[in-house]
N, C-alpha and C. Protein backbone atom coordinates (compact mmCIF):
# COMPACT_ATOMS: atom_id res chain seq x y z
N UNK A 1 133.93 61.28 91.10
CA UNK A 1 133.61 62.64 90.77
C UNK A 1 132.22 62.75 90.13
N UNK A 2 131.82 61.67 89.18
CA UNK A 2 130.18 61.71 88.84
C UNK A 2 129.62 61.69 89.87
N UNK A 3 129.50 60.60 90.67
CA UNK A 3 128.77 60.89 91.71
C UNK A 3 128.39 62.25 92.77
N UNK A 4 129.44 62.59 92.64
CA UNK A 4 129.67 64.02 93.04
C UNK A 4 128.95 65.11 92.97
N UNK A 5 129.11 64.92 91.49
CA UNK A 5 128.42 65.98 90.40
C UNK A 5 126.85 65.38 90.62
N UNK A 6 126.35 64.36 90.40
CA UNK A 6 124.86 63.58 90.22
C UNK A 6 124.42 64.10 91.90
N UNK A 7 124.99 63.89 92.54
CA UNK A 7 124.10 64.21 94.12
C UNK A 7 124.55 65.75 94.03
N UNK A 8 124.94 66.57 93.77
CA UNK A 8 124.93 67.93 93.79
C UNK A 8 123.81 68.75 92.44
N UNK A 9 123.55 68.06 91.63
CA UNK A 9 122.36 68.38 90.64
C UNK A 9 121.08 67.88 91.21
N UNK A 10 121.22 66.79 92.03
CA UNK A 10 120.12 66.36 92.57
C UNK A 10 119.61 67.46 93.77
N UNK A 11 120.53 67.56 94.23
CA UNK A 11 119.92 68.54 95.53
C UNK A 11 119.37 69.96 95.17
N UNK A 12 120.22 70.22 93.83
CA UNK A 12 120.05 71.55 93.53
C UNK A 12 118.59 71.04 92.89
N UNK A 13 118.17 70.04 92.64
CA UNK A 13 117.24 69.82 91.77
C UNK A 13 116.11 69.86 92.84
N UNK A 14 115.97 68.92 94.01
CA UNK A 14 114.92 68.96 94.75
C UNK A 14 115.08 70.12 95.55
N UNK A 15 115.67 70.87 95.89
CA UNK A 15 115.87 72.23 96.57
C UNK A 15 115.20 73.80 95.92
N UNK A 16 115.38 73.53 94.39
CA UNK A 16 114.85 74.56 93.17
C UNK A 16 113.05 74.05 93.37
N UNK A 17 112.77 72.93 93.45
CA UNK A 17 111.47 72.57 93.61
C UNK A 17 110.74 72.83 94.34
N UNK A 18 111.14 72.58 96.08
CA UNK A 18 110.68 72.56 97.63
C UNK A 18 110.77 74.77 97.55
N UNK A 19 112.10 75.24 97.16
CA UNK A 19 112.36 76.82 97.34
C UNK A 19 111.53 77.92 96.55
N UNK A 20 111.05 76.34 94.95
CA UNK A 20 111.10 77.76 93.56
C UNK A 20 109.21 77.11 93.89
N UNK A 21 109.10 76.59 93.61
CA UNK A 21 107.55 75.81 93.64
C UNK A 21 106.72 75.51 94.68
N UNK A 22 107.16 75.20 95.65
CA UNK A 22 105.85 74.28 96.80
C UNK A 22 106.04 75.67 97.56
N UNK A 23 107.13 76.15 97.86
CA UNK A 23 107.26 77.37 98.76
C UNK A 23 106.11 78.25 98.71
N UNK A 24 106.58 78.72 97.48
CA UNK A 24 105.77 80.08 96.76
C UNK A 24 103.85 79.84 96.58
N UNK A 25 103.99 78.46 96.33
CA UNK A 25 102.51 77.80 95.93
C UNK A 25 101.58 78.12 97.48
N UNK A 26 102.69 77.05 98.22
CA UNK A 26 102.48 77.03 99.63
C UNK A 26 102.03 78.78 100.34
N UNK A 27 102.68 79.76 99.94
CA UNK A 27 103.02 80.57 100.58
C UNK A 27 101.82 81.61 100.04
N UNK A 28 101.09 81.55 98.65
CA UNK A 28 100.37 82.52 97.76
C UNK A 28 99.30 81.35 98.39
N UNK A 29 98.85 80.52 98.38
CA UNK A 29 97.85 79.89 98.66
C UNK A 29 96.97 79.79 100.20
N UNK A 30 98.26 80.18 101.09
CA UNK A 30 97.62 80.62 102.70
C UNK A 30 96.77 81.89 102.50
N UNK A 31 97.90 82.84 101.94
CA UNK A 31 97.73 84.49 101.54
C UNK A 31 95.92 84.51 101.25
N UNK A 32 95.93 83.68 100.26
CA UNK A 32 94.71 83.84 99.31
C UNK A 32 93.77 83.37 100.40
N UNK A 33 93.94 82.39 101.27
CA UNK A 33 93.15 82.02 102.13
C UNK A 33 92.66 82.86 103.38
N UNK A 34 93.64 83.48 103.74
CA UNK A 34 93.88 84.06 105.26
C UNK A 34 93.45 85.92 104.92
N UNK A 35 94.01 85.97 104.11
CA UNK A 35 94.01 87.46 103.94
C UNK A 35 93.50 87.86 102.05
N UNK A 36 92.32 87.29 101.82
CA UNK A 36 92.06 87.38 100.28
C UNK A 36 92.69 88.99 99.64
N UNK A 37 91.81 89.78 100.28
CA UNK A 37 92.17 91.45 99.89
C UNK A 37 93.09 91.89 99.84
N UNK A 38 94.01 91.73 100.89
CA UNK A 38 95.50 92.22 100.91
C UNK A 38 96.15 91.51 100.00
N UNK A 39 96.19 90.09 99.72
CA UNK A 39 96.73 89.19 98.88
C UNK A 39 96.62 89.85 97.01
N UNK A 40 95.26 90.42 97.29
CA UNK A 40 95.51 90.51 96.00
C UNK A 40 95.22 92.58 95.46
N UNK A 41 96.41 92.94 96.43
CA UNK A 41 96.76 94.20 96.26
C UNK A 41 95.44 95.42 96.84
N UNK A 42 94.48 94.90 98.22
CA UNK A 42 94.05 95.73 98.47
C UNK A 42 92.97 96.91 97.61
N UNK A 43 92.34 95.78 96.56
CA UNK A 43 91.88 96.92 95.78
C UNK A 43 90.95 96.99 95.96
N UNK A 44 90.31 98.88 95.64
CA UNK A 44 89.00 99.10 95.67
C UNK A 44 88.10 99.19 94.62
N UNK A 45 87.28 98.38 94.27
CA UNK A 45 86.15 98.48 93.06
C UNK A 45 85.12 99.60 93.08
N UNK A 46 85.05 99.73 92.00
CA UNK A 46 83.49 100.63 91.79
C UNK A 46 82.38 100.19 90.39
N UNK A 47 81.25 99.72 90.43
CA UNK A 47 80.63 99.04 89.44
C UNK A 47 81.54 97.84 89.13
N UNK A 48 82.13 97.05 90.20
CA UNK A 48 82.54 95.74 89.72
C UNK A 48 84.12 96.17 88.94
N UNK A 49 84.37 97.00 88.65
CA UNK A 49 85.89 97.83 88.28
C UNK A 49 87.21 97.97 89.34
N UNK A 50 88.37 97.46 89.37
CA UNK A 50 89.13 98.31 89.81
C UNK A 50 89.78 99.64 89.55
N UNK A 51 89.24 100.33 90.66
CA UNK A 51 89.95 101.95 90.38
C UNK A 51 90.83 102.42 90.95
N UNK A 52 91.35 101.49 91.83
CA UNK A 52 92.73 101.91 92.72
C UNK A 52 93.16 101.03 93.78
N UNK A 53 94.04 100.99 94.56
CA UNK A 53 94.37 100.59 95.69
C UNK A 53 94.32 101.20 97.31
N UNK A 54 94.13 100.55 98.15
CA UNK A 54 94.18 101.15 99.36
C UNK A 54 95.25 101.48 99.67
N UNK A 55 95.84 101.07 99.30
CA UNK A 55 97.61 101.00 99.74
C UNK A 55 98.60 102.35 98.94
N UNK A 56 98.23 102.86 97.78
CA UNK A 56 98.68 103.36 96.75
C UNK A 56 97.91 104.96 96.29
N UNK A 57 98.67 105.60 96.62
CA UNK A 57 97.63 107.13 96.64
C UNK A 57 97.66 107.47 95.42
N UNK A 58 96.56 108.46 94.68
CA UNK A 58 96.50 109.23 93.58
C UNK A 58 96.15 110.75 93.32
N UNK A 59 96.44 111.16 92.09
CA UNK A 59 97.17 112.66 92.34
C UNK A 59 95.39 113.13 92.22
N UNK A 60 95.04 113.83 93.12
CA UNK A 60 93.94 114.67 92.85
C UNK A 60 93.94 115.95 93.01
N UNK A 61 93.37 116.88 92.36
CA UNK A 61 94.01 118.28 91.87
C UNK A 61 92.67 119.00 92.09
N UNK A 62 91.68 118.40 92.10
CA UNK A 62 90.18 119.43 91.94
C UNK A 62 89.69 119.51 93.04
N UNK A 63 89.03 121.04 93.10
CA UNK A 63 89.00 121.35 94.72
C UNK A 63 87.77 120.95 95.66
N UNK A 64 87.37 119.98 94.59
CA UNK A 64 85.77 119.58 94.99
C UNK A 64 86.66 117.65 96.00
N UNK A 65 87.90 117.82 95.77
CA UNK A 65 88.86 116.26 96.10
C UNK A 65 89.25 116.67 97.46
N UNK A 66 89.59 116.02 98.61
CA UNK A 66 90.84 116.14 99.31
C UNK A 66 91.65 115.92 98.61
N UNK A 67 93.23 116.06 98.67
CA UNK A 67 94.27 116.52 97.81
C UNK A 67 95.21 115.32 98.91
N UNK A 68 96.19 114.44 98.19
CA UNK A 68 97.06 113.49 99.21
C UNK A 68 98.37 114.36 99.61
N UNK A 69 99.08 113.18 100.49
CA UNK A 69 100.34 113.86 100.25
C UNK A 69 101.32 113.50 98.94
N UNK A 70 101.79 114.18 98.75
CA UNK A 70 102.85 114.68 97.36
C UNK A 70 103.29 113.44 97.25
N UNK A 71 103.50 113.07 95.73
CA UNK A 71 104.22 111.64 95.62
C UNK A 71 105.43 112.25 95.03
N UNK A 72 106.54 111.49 95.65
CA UNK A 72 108.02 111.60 94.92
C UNK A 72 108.64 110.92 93.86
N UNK A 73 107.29 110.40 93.68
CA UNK A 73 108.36 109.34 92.14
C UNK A 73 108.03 110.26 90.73
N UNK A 74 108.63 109.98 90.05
CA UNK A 74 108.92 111.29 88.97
C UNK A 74 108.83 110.01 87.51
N UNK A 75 108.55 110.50 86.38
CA UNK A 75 107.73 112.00 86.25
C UNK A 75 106.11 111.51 86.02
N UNK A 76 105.91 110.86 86.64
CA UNK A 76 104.63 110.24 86.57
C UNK A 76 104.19 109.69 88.05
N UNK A 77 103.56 111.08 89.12
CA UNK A 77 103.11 110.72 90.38
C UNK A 77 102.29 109.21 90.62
N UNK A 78 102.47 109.07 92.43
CA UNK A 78 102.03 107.59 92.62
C UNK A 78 102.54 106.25 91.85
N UNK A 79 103.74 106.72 91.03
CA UNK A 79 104.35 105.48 90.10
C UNK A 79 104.46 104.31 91.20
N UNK A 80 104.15 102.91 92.20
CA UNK A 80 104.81 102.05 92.48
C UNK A 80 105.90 101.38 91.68
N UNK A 81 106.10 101.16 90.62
CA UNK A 81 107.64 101.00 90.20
C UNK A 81 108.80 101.77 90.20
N UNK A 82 108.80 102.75 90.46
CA UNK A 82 109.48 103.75 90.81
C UNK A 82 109.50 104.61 92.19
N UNK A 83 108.70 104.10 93.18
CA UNK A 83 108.80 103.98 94.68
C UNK A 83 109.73 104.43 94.97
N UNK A 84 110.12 105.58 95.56
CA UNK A 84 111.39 106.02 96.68
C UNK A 84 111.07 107.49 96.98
N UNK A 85 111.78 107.89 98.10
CA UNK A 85 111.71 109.31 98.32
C UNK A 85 112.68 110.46 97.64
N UNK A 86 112.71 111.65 98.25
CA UNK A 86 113.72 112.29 97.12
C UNK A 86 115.33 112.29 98.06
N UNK A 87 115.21 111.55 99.07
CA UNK A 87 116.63 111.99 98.99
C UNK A 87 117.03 112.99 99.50
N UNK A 88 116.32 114.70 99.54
CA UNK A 88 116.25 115.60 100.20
C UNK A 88 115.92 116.19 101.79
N UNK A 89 117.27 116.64 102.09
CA UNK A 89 116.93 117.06 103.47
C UNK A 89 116.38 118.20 104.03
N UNK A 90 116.46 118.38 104.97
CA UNK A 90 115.37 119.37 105.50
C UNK A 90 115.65 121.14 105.50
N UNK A 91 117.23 120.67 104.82
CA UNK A 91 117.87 122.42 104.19
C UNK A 91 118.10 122.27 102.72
N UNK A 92 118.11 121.36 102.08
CA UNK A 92 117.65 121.62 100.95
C UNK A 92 117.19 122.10 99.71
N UNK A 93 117.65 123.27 99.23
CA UNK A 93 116.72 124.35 98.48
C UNK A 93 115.73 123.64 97.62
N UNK A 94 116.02 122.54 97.02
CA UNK A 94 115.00 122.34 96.14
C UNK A 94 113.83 121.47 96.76
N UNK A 95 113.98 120.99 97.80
CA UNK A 95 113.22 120.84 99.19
C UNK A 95 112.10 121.86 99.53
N UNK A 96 113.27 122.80 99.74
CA UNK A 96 112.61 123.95 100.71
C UNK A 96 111.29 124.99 99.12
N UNK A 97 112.05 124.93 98.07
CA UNK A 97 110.91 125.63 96.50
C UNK A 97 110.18 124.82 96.37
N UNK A 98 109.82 123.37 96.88
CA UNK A 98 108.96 122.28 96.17
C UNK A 98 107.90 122.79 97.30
N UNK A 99 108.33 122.47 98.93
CA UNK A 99 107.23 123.23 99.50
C UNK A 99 106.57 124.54 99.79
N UNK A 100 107.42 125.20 99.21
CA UNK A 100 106.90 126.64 98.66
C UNK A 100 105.59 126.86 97.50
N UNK A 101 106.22 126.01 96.77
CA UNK A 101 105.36 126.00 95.67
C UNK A 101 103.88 125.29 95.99
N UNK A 102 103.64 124.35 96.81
CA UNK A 102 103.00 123.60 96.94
C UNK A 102 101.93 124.15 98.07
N UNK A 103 102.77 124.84 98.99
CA UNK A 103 101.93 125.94 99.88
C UNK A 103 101.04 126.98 98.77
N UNK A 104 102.00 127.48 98.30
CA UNK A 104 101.30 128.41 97.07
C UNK A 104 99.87 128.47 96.50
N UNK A 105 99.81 126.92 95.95
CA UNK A 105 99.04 126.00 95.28
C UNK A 105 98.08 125.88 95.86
N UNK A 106 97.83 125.50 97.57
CA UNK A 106 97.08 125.09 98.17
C UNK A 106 96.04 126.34 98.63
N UNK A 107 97.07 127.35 99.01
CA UNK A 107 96.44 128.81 99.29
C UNK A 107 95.88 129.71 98.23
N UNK A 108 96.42 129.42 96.97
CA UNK A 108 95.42 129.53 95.43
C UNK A 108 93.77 129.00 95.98
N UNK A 109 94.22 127.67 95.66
CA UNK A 109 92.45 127.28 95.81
C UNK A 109 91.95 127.40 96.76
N UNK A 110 92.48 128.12 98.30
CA UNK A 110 91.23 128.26 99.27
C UNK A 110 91.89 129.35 99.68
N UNK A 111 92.01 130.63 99.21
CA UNK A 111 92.04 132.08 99.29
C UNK A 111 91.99 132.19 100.68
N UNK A 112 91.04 132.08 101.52
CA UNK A 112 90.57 132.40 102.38
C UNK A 112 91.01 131.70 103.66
N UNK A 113 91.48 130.80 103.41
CA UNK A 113 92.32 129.52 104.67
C UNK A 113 93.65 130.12 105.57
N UNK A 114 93.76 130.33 106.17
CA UNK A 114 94.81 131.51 106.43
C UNK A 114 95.95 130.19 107.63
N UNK A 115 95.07 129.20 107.90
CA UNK A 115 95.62 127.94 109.06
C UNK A 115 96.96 127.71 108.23
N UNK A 116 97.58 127.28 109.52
CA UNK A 116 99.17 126.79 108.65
C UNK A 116 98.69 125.78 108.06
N UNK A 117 99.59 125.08 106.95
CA UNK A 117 99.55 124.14 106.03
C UNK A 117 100.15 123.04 106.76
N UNK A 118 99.91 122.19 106.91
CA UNK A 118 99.90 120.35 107.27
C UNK A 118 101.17 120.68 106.36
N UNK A 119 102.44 119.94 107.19
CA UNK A 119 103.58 119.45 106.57
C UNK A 119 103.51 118.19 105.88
N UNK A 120 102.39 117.36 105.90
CA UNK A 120 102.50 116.07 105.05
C UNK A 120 101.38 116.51 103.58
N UNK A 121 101.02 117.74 103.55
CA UNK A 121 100.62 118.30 102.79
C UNK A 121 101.70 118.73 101.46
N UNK A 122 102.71 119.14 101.76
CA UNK A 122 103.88 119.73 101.21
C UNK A 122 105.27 119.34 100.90
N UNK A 123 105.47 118.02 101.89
CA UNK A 123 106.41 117.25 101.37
C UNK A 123 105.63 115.65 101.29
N UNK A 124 106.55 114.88 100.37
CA UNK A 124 106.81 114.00 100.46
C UNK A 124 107.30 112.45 101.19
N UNK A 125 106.63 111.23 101.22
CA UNK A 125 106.91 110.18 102.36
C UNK A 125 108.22 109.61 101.35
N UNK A 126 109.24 108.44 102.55
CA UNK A 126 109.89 107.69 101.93
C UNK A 126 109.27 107.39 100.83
N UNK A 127 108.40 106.63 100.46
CA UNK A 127 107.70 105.65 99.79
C UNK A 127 107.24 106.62 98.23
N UNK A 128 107.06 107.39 98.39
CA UNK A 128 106.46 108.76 97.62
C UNK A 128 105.06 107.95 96.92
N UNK A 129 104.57 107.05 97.67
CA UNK A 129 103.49 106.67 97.42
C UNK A 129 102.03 106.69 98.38
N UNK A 130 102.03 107.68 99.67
CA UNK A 130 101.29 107.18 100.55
C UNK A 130 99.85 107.56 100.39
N UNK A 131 98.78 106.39 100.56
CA UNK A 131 97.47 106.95 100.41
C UNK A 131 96.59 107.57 101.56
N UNK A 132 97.71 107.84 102.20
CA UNK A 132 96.80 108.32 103.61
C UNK A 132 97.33 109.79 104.02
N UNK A 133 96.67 110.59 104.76
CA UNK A 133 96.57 112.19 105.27
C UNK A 133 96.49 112.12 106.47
N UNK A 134 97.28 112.87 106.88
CA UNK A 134 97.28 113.10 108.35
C UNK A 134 95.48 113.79 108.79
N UNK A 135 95.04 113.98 110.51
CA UNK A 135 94.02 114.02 110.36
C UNK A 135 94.02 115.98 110.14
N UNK A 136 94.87 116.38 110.63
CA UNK A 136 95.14 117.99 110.37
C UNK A 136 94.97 118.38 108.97
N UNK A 137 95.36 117.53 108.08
CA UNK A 137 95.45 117.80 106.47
C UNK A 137 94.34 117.62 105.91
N UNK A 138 93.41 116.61 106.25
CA UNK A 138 91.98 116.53 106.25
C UNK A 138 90.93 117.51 106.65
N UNK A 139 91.45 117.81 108.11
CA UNK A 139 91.00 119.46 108.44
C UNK A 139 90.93 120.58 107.80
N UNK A 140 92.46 120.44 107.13
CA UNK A 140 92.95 121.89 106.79
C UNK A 140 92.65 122.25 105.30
N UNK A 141 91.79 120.99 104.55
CA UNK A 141 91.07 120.88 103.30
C UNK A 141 89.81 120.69 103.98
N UNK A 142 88.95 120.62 104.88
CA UNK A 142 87.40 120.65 104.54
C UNK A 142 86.46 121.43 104.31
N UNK A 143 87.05 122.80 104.56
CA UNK A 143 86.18 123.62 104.12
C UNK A 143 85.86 124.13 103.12
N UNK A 144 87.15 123.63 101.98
CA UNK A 144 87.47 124.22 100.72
C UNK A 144 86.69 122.89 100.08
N UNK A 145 86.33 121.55 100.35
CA UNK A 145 85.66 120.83 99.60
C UNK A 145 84.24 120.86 100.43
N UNK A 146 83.81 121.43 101.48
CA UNK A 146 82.67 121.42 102.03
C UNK A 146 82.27 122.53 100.70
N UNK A 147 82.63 123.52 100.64
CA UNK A 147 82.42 124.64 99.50
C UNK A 147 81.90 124.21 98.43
N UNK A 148 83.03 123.71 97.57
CA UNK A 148 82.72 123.22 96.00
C UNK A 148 82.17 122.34 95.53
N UNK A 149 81.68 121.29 96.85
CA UNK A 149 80.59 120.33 96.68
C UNK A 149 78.95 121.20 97.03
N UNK A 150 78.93 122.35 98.11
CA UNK A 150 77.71 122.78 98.55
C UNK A 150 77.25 121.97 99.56
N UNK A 151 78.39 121.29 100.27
CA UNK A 151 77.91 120.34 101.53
C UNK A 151 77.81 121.02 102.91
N UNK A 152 77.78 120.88 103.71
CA UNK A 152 77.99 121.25 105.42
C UNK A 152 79.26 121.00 105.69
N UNK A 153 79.88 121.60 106.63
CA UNK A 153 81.23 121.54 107.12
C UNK A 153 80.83 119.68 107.86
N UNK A 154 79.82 119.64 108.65
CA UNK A 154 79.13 118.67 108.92
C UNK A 154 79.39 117.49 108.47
N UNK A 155 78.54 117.59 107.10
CA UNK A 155 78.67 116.22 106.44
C UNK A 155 79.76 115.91 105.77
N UNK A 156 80.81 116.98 105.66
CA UNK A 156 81.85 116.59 105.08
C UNK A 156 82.83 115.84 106.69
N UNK A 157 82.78 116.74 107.55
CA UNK A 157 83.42 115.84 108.85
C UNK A 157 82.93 114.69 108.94
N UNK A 158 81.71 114.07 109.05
CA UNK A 158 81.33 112.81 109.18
C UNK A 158 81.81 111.66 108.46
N UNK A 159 82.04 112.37 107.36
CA UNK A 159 82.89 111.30 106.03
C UNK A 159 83.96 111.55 106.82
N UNK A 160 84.99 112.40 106.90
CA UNK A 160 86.21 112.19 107.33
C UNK A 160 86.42 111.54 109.02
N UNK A 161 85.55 111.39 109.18
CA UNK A 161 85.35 111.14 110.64
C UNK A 161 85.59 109.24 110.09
N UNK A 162 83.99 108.95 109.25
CA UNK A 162 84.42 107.62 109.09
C UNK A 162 85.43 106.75 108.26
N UNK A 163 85.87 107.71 107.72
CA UNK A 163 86.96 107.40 106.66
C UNK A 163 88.37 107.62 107.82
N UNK A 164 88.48 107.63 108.91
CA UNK A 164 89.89 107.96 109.58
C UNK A 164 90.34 106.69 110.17
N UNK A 165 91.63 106.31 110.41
CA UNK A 165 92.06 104.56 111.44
C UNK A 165 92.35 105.47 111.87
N UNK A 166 92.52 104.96 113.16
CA UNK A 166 93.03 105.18 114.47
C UNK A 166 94.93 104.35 114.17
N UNK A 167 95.20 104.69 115.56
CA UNK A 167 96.65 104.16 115.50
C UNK A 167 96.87 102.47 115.90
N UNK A 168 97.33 102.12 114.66
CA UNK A 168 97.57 100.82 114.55
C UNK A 168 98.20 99.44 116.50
N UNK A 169 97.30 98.60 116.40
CA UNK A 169 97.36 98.01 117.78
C UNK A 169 97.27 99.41 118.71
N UNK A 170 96.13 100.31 118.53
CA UNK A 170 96.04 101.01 119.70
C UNK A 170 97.10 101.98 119.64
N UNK A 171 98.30 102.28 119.76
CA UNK A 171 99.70 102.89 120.26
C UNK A 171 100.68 102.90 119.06
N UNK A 172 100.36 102.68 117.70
CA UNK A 172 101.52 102.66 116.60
C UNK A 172 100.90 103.81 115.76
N UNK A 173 101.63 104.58 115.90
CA UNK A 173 101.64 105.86 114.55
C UNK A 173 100.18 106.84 114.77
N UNK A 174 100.34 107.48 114.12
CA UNK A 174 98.83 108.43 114.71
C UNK A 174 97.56 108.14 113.77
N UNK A 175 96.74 108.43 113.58
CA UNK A 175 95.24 108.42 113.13
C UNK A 175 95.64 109.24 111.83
N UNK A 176 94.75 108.25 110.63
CA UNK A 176 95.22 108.77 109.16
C UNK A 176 93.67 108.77 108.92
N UNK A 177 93.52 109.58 107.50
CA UNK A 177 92.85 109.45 106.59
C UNK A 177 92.86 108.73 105.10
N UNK A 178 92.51 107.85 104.84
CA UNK A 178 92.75 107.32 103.65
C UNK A 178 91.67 108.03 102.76
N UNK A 179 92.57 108.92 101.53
CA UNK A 179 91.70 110.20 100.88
C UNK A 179 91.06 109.34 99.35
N UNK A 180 91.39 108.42 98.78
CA UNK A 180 90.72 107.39 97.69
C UNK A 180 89.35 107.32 98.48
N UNK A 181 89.23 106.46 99.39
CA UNK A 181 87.86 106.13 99.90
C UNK A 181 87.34 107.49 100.00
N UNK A 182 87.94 108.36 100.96
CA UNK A 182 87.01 109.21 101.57
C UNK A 182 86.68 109.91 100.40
N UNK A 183 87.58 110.07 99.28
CA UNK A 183 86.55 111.15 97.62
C UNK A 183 85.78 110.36 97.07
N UNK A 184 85.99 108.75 97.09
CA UNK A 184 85.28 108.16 96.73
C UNK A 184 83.47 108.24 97.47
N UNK A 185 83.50 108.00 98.31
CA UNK A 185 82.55 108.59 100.05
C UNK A 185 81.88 109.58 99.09
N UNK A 186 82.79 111.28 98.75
CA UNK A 186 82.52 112.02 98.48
C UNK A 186 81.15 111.94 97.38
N UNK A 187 81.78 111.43 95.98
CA UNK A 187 81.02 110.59 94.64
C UNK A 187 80.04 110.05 94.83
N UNK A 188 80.22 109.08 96.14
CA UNK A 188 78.91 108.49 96.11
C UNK A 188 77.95 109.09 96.42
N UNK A 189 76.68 108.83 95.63
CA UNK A 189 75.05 109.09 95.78
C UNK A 189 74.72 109.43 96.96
N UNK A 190 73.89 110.08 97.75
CA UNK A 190 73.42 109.99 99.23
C UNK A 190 72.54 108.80 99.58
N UNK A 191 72.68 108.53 100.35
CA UNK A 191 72.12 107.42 101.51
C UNK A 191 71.02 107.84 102.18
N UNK A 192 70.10 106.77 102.50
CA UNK A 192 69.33 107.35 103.98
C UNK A 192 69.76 106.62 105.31
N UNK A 193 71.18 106.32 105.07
CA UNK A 193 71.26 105.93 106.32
C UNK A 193 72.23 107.10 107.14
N UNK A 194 72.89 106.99 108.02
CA UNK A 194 73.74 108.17 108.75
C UNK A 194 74.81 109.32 107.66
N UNK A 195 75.14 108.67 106.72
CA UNK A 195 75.72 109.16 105.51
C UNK A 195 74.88 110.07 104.86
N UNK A 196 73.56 110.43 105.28
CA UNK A 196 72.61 111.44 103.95
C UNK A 196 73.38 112.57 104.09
N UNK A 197 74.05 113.32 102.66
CA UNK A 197 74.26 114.60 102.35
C UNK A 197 73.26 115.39 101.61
């Protein structure tokens, strides 16, 4: 029965090692090799700073911003520890007042926009974290930040133009905007290269 016991601590012993240690070592050490950026959460710097993630959207409210879609984690938007959607279906009342309200909101700050509102404008993703905009929602905000910056409808398309992916391998999901970079885009200084605003 010792013996038993001694080769069953043993295995658990070199098994906790090869599963808990060389694995993980093994496994963070390709990462770091193969894919540095993604490995280490996709982040975007500014002056040598991290100010956010690519991966991870944030709440922007000023009309000089594109605006993301709505995060569902509560009570502190874009939370990743608290990641999930609401749960709510598409009859819903408190569904149906959240995008009411949020239409509301949007037609406040651009009076004059009369285009339907982008549904990823108004609700919420599974994830209630997404940093990307459909390309309609990007549209359906440029004139209201072409405005409050004093830019061209122009130079604000060109940013959103280069700030857009296409659909993943060609044929997966449609063409996004990732709105961090592109306000970031916004912030930055002018250029003399194709970027001058």
């Amino acid at each position: 029965m010792f013996k038993l016991l001694r080769q069953s601590f043993m295995l658990l012993l070199v098994l906790t090692v090869i599963t808990g240690v060389l694995y993980p070592l093994a496994a963070t050490g390709l990462s770091q090799l193969v894919f540095p950026h993604q490995a280490n959460g996709s982040l975007i710097e500014r002056d040598g700073k991290p100010i956010g993630s690519a991966l991870i959207g944030q709440a922007f409210t000023d009309p000089k911003y594109f605006w993301g879609r709505p995060s569902a984690t509560t009570p502190n938007p874009y939370n990743a520890t608290a990641s999930s959607g609401s749960n709510q279906g598409p009859t819903h009342s408190v569904l149906a007042d959240a995008a009411k309200q949020r239409i509301a909101a949007l037609r406040a700050v651009d009076p004059g926009n009369t285009a339907p509102v982008p549904v990823d404008l108004v609700t919420a993703s599974g994830s209630g974290l997404d940093p990307e905009v459909s390309q309609a929602a990007a549209q359906y905000q440029l004139q209201r930040v072409a405005r409050a910056r004093g830019l061209s409808s122009a130079q604000v398309q060109a940013l959103v133009n280069e700030y857009t992916s296409g659909r993943q391998l060609g044929i997966l999901g449609e063409p996004r905007v990732n709105v961090l970079r592109l306000n970031l885009a916004l912030d930055a200084p002018p250029t003399h290269g194709s970027r001058s605003r």
